[in-house]
C-alpha atoms as a PDB file:
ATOM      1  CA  UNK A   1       0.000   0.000   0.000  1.00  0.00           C
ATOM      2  CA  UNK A   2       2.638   2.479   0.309  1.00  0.00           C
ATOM      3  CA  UNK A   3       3.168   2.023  -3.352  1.00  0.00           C
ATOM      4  CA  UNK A   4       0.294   4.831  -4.224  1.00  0.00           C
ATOM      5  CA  UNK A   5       1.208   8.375  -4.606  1.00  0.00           C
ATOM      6  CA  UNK A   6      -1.392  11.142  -4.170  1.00  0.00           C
ATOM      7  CA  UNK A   7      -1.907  13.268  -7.110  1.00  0.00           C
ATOM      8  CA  UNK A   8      -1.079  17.101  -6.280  1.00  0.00           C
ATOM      9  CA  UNK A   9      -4.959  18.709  -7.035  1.00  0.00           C
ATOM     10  CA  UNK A  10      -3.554  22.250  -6.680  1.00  0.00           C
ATOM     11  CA  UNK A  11      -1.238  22.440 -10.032  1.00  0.00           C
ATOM     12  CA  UNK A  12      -4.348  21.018 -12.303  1.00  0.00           C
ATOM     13  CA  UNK A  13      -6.575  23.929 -10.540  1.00  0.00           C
ATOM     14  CA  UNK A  14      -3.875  26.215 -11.343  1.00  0.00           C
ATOM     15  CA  UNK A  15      -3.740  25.369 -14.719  1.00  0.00           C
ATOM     16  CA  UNK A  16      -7.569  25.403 -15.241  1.00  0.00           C
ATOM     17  CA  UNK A  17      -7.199  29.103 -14.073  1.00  0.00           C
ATOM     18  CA  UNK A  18      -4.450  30.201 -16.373  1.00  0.00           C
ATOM     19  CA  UNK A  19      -6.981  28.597 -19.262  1.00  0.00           C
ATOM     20  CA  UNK A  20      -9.606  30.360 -18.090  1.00  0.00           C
ATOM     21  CA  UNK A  21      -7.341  33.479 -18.454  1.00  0.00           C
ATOM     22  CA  UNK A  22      -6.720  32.665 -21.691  1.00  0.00           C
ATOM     23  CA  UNK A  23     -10.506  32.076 -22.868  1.00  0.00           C
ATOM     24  CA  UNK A  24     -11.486  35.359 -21.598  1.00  0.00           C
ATOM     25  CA  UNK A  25      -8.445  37.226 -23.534  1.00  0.00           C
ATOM     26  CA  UNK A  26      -9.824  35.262 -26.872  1.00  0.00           C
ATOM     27  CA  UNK A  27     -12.954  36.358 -26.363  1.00  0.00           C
ATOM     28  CA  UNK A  28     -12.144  39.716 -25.692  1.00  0.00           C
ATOM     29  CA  UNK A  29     -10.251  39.720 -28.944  1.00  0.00           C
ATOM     30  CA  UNK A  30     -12.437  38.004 -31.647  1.00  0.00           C
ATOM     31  CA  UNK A  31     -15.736  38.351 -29.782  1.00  0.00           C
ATOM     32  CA  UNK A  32     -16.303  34.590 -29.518  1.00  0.00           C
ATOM     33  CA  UNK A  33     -17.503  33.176 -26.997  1.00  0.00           C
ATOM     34  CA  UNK A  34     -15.931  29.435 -26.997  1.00  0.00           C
ATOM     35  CA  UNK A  35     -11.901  29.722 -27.992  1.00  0.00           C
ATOM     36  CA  UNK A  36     -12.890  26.633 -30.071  1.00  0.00           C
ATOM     37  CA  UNK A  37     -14.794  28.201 -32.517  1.00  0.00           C
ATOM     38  CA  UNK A  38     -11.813  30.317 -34.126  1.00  0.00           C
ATOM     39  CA  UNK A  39     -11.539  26.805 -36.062  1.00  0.00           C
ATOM     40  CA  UNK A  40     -14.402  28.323 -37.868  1.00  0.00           C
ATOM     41  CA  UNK A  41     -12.679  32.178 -38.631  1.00  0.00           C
ATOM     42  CA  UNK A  42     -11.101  33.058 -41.826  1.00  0.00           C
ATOM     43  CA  UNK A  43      -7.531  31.656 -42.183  1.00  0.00           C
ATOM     44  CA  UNK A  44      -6.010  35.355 -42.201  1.00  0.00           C
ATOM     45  CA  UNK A  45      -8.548  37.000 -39.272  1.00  0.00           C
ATOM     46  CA  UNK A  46      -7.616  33.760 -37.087  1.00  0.00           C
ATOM     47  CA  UNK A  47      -3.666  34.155 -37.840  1.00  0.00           C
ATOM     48  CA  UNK A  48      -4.314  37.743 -36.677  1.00  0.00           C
ATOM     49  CA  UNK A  49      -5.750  36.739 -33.154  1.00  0.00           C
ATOM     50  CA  UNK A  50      -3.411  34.398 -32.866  1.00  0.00           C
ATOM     51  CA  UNK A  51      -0.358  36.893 -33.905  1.00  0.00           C
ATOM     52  CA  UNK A  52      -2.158  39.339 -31.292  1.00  0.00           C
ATOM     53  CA  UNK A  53      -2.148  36.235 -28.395  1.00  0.00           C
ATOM     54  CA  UNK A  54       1.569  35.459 -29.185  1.00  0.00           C
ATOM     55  CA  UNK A  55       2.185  38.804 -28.885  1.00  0.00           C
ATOM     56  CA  UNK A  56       0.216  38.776 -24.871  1.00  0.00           C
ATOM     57  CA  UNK A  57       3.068  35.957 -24.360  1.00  0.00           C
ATOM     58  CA  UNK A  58       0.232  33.096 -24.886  1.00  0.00           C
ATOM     59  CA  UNK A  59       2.215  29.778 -24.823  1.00  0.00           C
ATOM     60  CA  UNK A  60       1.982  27.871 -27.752  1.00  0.00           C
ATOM     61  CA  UNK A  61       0.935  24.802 -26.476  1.00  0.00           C
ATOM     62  CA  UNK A  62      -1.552  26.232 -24.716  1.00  0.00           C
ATOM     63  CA  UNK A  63      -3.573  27.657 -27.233  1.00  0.00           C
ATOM     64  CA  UNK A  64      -3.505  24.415 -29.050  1.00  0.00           C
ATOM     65  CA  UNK A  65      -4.586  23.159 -26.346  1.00  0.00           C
ATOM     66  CA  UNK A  66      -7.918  25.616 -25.657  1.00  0.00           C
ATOM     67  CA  UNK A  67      -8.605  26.464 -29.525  1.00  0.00           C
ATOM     68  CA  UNK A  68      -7.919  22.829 -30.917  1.00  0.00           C
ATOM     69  CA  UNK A  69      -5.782  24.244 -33.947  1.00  0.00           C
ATOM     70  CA  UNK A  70      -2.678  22.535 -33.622  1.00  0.00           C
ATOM     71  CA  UNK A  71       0.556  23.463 -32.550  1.00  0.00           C
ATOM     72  CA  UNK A  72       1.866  23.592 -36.176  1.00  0.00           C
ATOM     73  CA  UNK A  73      -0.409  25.751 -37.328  1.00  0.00           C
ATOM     74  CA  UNK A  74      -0.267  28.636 -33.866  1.00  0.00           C
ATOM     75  CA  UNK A  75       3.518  27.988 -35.024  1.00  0.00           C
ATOM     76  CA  UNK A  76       3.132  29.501 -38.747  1.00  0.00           C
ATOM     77  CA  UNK A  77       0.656  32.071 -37.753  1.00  0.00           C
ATOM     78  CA  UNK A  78       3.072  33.810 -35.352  1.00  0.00           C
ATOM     79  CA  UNK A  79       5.848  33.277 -37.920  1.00  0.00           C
ATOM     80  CA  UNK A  80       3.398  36.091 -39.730  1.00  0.00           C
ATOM     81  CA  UNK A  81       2.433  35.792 -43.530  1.00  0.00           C
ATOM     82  CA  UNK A  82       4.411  33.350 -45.979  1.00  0.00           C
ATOM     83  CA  UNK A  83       5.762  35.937 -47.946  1.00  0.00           C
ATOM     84  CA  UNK A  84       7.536  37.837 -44.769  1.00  0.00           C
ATOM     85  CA  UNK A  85       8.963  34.400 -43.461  1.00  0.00           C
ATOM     86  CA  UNK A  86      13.186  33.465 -43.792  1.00  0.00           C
ATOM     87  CA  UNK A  87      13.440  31.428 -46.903  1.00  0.00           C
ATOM     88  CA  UNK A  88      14.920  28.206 -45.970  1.00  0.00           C
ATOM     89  CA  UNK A  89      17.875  27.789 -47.106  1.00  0.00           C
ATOM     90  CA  UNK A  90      18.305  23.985 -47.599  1.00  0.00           C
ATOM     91  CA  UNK A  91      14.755  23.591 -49.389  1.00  0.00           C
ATOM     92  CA  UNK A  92      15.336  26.651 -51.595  1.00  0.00           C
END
């Protein structure tokens, strides 16, 4: 029996709270009222928010994590437009 290790409830709570943080900024910024649904905005207005939410020093991962558009994709948004990124220089 002494084998079984409590889980710490406090960091999960704390977590929950820095989501909810998040969610409100989101909706503050594209007037929606689930994070989720900027799956649904225009590819350039969602890059936008998403620009904006890097910009508020939003993690990453947690925005994947509350809007459901993967990493990858939070990743090229805050990179900004195509056109503006660093060419590669080994796939050129």
């Amino acid at each position: 029996m002494d084998n079984y290790h409590i889980l710490d409830v406090d960091s999960r709570d704390e977590r929950c709270q820095i989501g909810t943080g998040v969610k409100v900024i989101v909706k503050e910024i594209c007037g929606l009222y689930h994070p989720i649904d900027m799956q649904k905005l225009e590819k350039e207005q969602r890059d936008d928010v998403l620009r904006q939410l890097c910009l508020m020093r939003v993690k990453l991962r947690q925005l994947s994590r509350i809007t459901g558009i993967s990493y990858g994709t939070n990743n090229r948004a805050k990179s900004g437009p195509r056109e503006n990124r660093p060419r590669d220089p080994f796939h050129a």
